[in-house]
C-alpha atoms as a PDB file:
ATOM      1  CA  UNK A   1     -38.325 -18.687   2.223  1.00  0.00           C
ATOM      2  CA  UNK A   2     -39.402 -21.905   3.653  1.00  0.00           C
ATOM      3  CA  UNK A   3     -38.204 -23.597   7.282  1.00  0.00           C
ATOM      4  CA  UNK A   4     -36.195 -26.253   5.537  1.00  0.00           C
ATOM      5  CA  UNK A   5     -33.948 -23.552   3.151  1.00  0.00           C
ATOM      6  CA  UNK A   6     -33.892 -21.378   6.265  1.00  0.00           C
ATOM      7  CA  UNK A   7     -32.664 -24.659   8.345  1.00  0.00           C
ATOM      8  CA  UNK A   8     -30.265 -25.209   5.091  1.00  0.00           C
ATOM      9  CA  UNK A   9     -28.675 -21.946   5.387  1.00  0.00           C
ATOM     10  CA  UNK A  10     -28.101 -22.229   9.449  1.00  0.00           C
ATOM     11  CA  UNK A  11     -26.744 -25.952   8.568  1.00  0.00           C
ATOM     12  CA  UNK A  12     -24.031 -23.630   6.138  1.00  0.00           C
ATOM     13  CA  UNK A  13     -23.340 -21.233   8.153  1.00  0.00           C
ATOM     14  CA  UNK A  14     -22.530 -23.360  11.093  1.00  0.00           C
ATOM     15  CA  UNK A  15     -20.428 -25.624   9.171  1.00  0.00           C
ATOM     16  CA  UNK A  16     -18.532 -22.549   7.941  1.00  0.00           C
ATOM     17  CA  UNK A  17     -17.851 -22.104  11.346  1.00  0.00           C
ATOM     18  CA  UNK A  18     -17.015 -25.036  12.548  1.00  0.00           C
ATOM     19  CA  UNK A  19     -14.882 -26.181   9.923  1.00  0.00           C
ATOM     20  CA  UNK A  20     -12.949 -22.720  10.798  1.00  0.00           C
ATOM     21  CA  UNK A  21     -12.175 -23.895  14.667  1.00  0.00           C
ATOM     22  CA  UNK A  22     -10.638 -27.278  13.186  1.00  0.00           C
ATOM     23  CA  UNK A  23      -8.842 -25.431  10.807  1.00  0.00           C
ATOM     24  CA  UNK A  24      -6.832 -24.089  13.502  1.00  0.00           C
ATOM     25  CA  UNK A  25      -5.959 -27.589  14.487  1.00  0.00           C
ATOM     26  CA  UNK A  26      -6.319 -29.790  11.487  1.00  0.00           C
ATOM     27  CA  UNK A  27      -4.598 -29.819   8.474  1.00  0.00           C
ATOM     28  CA  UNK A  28      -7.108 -30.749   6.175  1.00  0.00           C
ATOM     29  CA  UNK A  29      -9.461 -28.213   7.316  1.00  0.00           C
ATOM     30  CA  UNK A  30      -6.808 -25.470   6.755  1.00  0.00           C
ATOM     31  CA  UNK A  31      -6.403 -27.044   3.429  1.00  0.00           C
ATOM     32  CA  UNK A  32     -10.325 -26.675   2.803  1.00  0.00           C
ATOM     33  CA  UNK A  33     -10.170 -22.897   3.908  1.00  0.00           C
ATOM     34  CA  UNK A  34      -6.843 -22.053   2.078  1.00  0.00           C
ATOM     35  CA  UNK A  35      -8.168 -23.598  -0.861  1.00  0.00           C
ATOM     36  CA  UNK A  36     -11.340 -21.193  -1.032  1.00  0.00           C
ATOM     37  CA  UNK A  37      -9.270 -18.165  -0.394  1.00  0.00           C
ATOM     38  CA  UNK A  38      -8.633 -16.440  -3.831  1.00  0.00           C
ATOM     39  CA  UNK A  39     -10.961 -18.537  -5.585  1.00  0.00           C
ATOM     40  CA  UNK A  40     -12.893 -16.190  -6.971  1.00  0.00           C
ATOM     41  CA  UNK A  41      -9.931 -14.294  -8.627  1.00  0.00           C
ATOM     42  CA  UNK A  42      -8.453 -17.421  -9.810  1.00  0.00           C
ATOM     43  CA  UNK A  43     -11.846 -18.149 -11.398  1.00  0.00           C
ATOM     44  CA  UNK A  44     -11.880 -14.573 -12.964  1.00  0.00           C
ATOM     45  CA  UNK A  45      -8.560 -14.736 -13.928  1.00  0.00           C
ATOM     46  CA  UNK A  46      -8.642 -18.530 -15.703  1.00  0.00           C
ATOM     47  CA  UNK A  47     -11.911 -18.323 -17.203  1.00  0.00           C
ATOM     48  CA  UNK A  48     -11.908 -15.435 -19.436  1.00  0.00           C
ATOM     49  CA  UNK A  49     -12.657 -16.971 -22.723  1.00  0.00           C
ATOM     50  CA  UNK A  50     -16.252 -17.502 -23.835  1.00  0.00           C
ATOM     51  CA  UNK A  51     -15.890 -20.869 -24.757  1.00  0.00           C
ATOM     52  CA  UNK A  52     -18.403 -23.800 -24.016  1.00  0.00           C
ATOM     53  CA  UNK A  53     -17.691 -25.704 -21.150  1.00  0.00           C
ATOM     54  CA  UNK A  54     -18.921 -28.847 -19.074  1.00  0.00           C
ATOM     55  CA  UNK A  55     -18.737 -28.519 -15.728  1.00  0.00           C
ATOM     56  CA  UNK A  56     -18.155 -31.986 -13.687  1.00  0.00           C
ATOM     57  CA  UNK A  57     -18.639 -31.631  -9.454  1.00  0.00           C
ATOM     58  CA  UNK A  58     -17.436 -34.259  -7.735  1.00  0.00           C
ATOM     59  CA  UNK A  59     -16.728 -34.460  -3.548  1.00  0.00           C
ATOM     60  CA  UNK A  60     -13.971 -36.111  -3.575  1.00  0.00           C
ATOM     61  CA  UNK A  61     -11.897 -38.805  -4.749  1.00  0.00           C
ATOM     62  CA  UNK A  62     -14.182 -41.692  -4.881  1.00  0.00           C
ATOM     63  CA  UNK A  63     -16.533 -39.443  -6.930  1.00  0.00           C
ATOM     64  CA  UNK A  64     -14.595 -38.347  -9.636  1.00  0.00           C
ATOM     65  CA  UNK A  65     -13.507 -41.726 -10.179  1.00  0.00           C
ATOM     66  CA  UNK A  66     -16.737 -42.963 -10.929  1.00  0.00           C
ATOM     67  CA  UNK A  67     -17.229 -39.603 -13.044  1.00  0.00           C
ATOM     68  CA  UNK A  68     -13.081 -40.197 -15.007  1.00  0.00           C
ATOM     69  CA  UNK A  69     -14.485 -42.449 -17.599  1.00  0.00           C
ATOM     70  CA  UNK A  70     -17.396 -39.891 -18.509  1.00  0.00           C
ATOM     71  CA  UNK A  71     -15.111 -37.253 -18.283  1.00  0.00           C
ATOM     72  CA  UNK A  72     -13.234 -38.769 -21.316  1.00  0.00           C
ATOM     73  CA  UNK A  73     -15.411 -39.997 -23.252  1.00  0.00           C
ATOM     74  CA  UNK A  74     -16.580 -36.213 -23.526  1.00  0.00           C
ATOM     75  CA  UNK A  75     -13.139 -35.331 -23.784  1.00  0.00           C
ATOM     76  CA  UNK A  76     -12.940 -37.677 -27.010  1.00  0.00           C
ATOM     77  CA  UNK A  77     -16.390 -37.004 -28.625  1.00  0.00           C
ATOM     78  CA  UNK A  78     -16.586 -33.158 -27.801  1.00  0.00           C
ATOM     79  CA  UNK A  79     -12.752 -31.749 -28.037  1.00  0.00           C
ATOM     80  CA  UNK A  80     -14.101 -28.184 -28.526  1.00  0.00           C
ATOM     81  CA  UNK A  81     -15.825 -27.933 -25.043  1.00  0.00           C
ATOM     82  CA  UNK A  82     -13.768 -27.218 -21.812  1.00  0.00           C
ATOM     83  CA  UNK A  83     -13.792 -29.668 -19.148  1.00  0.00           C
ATOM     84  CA  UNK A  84     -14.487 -27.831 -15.443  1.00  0.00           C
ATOM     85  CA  UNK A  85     -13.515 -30.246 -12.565  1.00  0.00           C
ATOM     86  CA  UNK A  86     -14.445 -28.872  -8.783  1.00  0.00           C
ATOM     87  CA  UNK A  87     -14.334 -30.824  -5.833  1.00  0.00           C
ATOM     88  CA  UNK A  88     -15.636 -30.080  -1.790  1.00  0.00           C
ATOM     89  CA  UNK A  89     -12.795 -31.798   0.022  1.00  0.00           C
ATOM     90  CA  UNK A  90      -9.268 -31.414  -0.171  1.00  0.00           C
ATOM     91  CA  UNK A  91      -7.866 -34.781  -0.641  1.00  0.00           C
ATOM     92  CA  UNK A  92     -10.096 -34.711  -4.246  1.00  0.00           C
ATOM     93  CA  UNK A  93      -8.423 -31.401  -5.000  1.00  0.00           C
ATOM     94  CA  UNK A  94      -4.899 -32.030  -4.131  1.00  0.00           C
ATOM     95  CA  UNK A  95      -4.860 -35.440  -5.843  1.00  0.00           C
ATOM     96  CA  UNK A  96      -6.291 -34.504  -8.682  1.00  0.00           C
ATOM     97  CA  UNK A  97      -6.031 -30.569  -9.694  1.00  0.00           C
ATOM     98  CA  UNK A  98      -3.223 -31.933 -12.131  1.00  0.00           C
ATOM     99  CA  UNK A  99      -5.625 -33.833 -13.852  1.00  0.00           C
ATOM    100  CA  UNK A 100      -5.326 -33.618 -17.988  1.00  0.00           C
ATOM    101  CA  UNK A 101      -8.530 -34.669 -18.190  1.00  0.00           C
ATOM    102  CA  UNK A 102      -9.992 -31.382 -17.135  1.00  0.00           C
ATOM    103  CA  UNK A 103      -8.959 -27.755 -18.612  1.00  0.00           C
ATOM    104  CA  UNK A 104      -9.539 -26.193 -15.165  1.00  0.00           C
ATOM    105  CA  UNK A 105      -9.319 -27.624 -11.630  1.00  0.00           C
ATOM    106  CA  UNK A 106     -11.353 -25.827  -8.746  1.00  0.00           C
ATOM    107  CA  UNK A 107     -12.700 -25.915  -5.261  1.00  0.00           C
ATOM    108  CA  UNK A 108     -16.383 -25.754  -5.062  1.00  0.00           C
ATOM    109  CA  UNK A 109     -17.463 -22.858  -3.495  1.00  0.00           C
ATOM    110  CA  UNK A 110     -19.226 -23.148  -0.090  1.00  0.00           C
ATOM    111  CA  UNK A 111     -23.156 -23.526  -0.920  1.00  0.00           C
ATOM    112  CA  UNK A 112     -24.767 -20.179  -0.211  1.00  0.00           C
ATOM    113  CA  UNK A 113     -27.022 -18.059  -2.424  1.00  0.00           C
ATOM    114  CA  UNK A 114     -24.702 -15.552  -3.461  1.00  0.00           C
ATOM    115  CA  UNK A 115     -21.660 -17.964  -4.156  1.00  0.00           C
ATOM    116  CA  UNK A 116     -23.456 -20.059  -6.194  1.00  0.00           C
ATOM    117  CA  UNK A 117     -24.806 -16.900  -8.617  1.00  0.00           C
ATOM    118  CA  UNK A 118     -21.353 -15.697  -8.448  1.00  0.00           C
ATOM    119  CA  UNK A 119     -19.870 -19.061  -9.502  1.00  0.00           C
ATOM    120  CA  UNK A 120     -22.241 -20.386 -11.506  1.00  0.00           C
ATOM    121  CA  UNK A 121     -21.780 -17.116 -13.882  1.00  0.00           C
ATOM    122  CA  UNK A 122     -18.142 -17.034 -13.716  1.00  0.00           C
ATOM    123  CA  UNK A 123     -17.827 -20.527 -14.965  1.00  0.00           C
ATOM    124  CA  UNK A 124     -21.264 -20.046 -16.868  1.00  0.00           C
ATOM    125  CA  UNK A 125     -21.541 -24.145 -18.053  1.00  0.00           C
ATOM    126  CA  UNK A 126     -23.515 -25.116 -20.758  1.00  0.00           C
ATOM    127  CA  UNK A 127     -24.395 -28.544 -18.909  1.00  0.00           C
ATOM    128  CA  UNK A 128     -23.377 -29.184 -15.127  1.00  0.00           C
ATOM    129  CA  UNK A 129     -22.991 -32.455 -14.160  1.00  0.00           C
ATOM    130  CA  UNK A 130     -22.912 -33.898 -10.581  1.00  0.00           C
ATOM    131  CA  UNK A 131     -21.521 -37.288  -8.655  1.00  0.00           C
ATOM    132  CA  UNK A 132     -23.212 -39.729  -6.763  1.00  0.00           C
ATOM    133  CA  UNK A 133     -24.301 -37.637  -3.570  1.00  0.00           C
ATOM    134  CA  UNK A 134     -23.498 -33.943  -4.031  1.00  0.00           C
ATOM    135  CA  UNK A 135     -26.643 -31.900  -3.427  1.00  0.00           C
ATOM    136  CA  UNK A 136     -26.483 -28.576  -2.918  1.00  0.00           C
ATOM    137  CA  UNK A 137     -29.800 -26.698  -2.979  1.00  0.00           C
ATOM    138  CA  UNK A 138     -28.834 -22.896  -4.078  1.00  0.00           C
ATOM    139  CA  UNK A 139     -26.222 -24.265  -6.878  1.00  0.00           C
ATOM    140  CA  UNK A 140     -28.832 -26.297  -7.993  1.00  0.00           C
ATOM    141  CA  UNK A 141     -31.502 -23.630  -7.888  1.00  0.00           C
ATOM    142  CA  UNK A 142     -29.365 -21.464  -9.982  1.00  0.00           C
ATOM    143  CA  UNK A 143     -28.636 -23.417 -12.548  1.00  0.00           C
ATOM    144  CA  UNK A 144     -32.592 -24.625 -13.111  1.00  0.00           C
ATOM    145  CA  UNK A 145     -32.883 -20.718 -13.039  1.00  0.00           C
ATOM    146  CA  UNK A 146     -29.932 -19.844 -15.460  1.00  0.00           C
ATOM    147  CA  UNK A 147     -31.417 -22.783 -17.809  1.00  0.00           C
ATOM    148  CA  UNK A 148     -28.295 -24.818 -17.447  1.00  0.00           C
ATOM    149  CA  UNK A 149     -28.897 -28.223 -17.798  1.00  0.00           C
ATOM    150  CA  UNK A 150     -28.021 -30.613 -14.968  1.00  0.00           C
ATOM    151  CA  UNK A 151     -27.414 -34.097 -14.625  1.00  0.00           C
ATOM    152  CA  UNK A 152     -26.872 -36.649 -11.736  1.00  0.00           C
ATOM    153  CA  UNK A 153     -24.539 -39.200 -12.208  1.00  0.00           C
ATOM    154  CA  UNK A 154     -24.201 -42.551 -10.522  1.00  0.00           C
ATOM    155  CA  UNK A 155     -26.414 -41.610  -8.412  1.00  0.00           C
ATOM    156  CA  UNK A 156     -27.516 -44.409  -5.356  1.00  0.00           C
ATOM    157  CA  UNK A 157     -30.752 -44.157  -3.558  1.00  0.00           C
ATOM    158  CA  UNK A 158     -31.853 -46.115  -0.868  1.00  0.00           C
ATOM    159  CA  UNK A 159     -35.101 -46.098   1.096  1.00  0.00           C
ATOM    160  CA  UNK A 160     -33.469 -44.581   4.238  1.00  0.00           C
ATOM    161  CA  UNK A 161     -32.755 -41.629   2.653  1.00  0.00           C
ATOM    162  CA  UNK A 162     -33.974 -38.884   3.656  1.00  0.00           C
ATOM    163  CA  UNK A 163     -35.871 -37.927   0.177  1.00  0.00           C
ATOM    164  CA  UNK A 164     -38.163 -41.236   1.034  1.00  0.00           C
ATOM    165  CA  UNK A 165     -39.339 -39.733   4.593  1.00  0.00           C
ATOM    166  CA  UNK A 166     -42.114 -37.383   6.007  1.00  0.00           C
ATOM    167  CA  UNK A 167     -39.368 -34.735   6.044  1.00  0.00           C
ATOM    168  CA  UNK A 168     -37.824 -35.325   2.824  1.00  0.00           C
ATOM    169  CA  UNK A 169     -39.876 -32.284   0.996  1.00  0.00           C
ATOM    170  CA  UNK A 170     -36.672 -29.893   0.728  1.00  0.00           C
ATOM    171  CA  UNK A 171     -34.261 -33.101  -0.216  1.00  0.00           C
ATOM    172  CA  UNK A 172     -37.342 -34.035  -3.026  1.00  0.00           C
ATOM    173  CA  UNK A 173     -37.245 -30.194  -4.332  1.00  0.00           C
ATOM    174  CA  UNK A 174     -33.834 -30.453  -5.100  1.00  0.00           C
ATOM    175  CA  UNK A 175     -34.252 -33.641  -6.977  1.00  0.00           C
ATOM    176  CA  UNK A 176     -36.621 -31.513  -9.547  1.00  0.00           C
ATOM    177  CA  UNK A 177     -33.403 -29.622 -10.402  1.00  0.00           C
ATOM    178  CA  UNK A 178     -31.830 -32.030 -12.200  1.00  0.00           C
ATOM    179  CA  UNK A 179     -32.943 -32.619 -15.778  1.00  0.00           C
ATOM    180  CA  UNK A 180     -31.506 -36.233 -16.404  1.00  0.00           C
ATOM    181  CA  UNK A 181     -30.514 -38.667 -13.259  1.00  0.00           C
ATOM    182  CA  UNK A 182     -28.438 -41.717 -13.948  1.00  0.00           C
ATOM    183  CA  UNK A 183     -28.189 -44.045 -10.606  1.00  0.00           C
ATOM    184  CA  UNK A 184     -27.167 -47.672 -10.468  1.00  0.00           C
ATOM    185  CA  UNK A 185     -27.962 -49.951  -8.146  1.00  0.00           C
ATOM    186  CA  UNK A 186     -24.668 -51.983  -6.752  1.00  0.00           C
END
């Protein structure tokens, strides 16, 4: 396992942390944590059929709007596939997990090895698609692995980023796990 994955996982686990002690104070943060609780069953318990499904990850609000005209367009040309919505951050989730867009409404997972598999063959997507700035390494390395497809969508780049610097080798990596990257540039 190289520094930057190990340096990945500490980043993680210390956000897991921290976003625990603000829980305990902050509203949203309790959201983000109550949110994650029973995911797992819920995920077990919706998705029991074996039917073909998109999955669409978005971070938040912002995100899935620029992913709600995709989103129906498959909706329209592919009726037979199941639409899977998931989003990091509680305001995304709240104000949209009524969507009718979507068949099935979910928090992401926190990125982590293990949650990712777990996810990742619970929802078990026959494409994965992913909004503007949402990069995380071991979902992405298990879906290259599983032979999902996976696709980037309005995607922005700028040289400051941290994929166009010395260190950027981990961020570049996880730009190989995407099959098809659409960015614009406004």
């Amino acid at each position: 396992m190289s520094v930057q994955i190990l340096l990945y996982n500490l980043f993680l686990w210390l956000y897991g942390l921290a976003i625990r002690v603000v829980a305990l104070f902050d509203e949203k943060a309790a959201r983000w944590i109550a949110g994650r609780k029973n995911l797992y069953k819920e995920l077990e318990a919706q998705l029991q059929t074996k039917e073909k499904r998109i999955w669409f990850h978005c971070a938040s609000v912002g995100e899935f709007e620029q992913a709600r005209p995709l989103i129906e367009r498959l909706r329209s040309c592919h009726p037979s596939f199941k639409i899977v919505l998931t989003f990091f951050s509680p305001s995304g989730y709240e104000l949209r997990k009524d969507y009718p867009g979507a068949d099935y409404v979910f928090y992401l997972p926190m990125d982590g090895r293990r949650r990712a598999a777990r996810f990742v063959r619970l929802v078990n997507p026959s494409v994965a698609v992913f909004v503007k700035y949402e990069f995380w390494y071991h979902y992405l390395r298990t879906l290259k692995q599983s032979k999902i497809p996976v696709i980037l969508v309005a995607a922005a780049f700028r040289p400051s980023q941290p994929f166009f610097q010395w260190y950027g080798g981990f961020f570049r990596r996880m730009l190989g796990f995407f099959n098809h990257l659409f960015v614009h540039d406004k």
